[in-house]
Protein backbone atom coordinates (compact mmCIF):
# COMPACT_ATOMS: atom_id res chain seq x y z
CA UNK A 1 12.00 1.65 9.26
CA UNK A 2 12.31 5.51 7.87
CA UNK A 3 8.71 6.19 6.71
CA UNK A 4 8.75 9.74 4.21
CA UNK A 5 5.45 11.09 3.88
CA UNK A 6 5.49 13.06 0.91
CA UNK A 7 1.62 13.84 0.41
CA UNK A 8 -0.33 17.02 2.34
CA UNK A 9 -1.98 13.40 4.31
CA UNK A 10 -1.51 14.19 8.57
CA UNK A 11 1.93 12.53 8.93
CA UNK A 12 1.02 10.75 12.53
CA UNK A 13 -1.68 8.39 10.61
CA UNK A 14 0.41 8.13 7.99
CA UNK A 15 3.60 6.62 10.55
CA UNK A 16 0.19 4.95 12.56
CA UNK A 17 -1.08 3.12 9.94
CA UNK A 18 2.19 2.13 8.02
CA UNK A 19 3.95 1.44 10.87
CA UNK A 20 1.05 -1.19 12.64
CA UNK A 21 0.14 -2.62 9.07
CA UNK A 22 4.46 -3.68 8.96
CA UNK A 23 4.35 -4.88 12.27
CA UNK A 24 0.94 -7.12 11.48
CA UNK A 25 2.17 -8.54 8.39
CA UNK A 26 5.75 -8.94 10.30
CA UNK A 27 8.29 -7.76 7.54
CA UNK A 28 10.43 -4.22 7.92
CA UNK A 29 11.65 -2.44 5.16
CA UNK A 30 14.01 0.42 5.44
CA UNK A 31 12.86 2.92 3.74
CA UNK A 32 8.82 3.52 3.05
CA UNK A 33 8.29 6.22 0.69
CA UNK A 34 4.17 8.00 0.78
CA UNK A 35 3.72 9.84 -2.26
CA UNK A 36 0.77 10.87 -4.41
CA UNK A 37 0.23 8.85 -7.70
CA UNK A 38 2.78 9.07 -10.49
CA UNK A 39 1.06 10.76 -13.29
CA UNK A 40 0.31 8.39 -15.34
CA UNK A 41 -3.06 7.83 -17.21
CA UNK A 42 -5.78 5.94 -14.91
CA UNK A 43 -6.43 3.13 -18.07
CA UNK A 44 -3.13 2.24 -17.69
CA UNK A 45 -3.64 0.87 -14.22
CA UNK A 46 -7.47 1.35 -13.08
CA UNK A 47 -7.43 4.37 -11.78
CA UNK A 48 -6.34 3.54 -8.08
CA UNK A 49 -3.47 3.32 -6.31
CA UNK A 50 -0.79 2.71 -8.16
CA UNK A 51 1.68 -0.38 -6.36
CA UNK A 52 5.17 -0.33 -6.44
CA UNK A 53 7.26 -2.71 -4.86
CA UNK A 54 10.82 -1.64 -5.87
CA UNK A 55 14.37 -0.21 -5.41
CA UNK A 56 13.72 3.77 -4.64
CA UNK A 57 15.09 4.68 -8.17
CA UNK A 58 11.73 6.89 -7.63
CA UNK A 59 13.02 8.80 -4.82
CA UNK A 60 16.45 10.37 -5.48
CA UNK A 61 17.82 10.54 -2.24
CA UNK A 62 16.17 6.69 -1.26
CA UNK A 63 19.00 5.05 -3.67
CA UNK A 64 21.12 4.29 -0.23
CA UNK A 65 18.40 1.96 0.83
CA UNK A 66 17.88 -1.65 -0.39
CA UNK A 67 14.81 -2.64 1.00
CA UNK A 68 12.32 0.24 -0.03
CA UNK A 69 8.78 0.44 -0.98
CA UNK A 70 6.94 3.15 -2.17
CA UNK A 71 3.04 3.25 -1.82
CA UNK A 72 1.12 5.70 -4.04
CA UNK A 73 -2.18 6.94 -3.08
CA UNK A 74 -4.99 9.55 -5.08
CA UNK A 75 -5.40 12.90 -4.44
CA UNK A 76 -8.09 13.58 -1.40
CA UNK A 77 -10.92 14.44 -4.15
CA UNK A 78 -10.56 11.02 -5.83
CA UNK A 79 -11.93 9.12 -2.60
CA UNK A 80 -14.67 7.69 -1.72
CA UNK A 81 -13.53 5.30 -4.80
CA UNK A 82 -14.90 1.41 -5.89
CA UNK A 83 -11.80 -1.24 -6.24
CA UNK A 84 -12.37 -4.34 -8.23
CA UNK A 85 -9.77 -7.60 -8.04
CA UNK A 86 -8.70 -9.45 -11.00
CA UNK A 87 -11.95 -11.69 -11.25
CA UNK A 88 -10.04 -14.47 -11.31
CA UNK A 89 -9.36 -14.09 -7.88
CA UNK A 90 -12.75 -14.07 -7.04
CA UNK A 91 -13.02 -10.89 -4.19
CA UNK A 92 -15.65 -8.74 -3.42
CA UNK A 93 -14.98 -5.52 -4.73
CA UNK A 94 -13.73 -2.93 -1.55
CA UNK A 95 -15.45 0.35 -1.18
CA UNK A 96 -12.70 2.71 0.54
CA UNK A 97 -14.26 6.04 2.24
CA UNK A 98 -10.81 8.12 2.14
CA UNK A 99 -6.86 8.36 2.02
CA UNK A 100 -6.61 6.36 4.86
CA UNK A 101 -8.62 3.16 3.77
CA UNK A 102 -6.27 3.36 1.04
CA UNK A 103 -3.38 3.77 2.35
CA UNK A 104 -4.03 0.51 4.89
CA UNK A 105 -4.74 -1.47 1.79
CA UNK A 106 -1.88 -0.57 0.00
CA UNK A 107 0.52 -1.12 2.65
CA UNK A 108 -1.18 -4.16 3.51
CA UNK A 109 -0.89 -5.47 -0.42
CA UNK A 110 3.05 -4.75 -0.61
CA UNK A 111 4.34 -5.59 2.83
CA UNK A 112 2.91 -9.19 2.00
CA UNK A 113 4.51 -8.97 -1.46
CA UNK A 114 8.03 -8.50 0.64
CA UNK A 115 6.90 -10.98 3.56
CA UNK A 116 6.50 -13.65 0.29
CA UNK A 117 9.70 -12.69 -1.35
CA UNK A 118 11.53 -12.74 2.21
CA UNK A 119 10.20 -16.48 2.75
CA UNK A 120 10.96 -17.65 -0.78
CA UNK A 121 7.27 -17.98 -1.52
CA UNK A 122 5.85 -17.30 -5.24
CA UNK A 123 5.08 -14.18 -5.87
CA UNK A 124 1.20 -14.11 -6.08
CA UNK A 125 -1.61 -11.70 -5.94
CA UNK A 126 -3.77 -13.90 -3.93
CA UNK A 127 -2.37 -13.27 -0.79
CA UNK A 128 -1.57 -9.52 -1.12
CA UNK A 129 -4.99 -8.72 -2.06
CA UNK A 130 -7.00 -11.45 0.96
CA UNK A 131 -4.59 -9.30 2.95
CA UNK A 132 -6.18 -5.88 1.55
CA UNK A 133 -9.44 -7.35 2.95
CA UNK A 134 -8.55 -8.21 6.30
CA UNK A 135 -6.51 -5.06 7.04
CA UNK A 136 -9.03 -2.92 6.11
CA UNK A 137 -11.75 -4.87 8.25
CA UNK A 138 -9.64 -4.42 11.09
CA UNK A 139 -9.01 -0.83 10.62
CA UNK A 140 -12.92 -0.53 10.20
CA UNK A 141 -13.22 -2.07 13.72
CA UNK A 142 -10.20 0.06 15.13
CA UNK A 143 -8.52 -3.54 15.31
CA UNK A 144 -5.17 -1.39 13.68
């Protein structure tokens, strides 16, 4: 798995936590692409990370590689920041201190969209987001 960090986050917790969050949820893209949030306006999509599960049209040089993801986090002045799940799925909201509780729940949500995908499973947000949860409790209690 190539991980490219392209934010000003330190580049060894970056590899750390995308790299134990792939091996926990047991799927290995090629290419994972870090980047800051595209710029688009936060009531288009809540005003958190921004998930994208996709070819790396969004990366010019990631074109050569078919199984990419690329996870989007906020600038370091955005955090601490308040996530709420659809309420249909019925979640707790998750309170995330900094770029690094982020960043574990945002790997943790797309590596289990590709893990689903990879098995043939429907593509759900139920999973993806219990999956949010339980990554970042174990990253809370240096379980990652």
């Amino acid at each position: 798995m190539k991980i490219e960090n392209l934010t000003n986050y330190d580049g060894r917790t970056v590899r750390k936590i995308v790299t134990r969050v792939a091996n926990g949820v047991e799927v290995d893209p090629s290419l994972v692409v870090v980047n800051y949030v595209l710029e688009y306006p936060p009531e288009l999509w809540g005003g958190l990370p921004r998930y994208v599960t996709e070819n790396a049209a969004f990366c010019g040089y990631a074109q050569q590689f078919s199984r990419s993801v690329g996870l989007f986090l906020n600038y370091p002045d955005y955090y601490p920041a308040a996530w709420s799940f659809d309420g249909r799925l019925k979640l707790p909201d998750l309170h995330l201190q900094d770029w690094q509780e982020a960043l574990v729940c945002v790997a943790a949500h797309e590596f289990t969209h590709i893990r689903q995908f990879d098995q043939g499973d429907e593509l759900t947000e139920r999973e993806p987001s219990y999956a949010e949860i339980r990554y970042l409790e174990d990253w809370r209690q240096g379980k990652l």
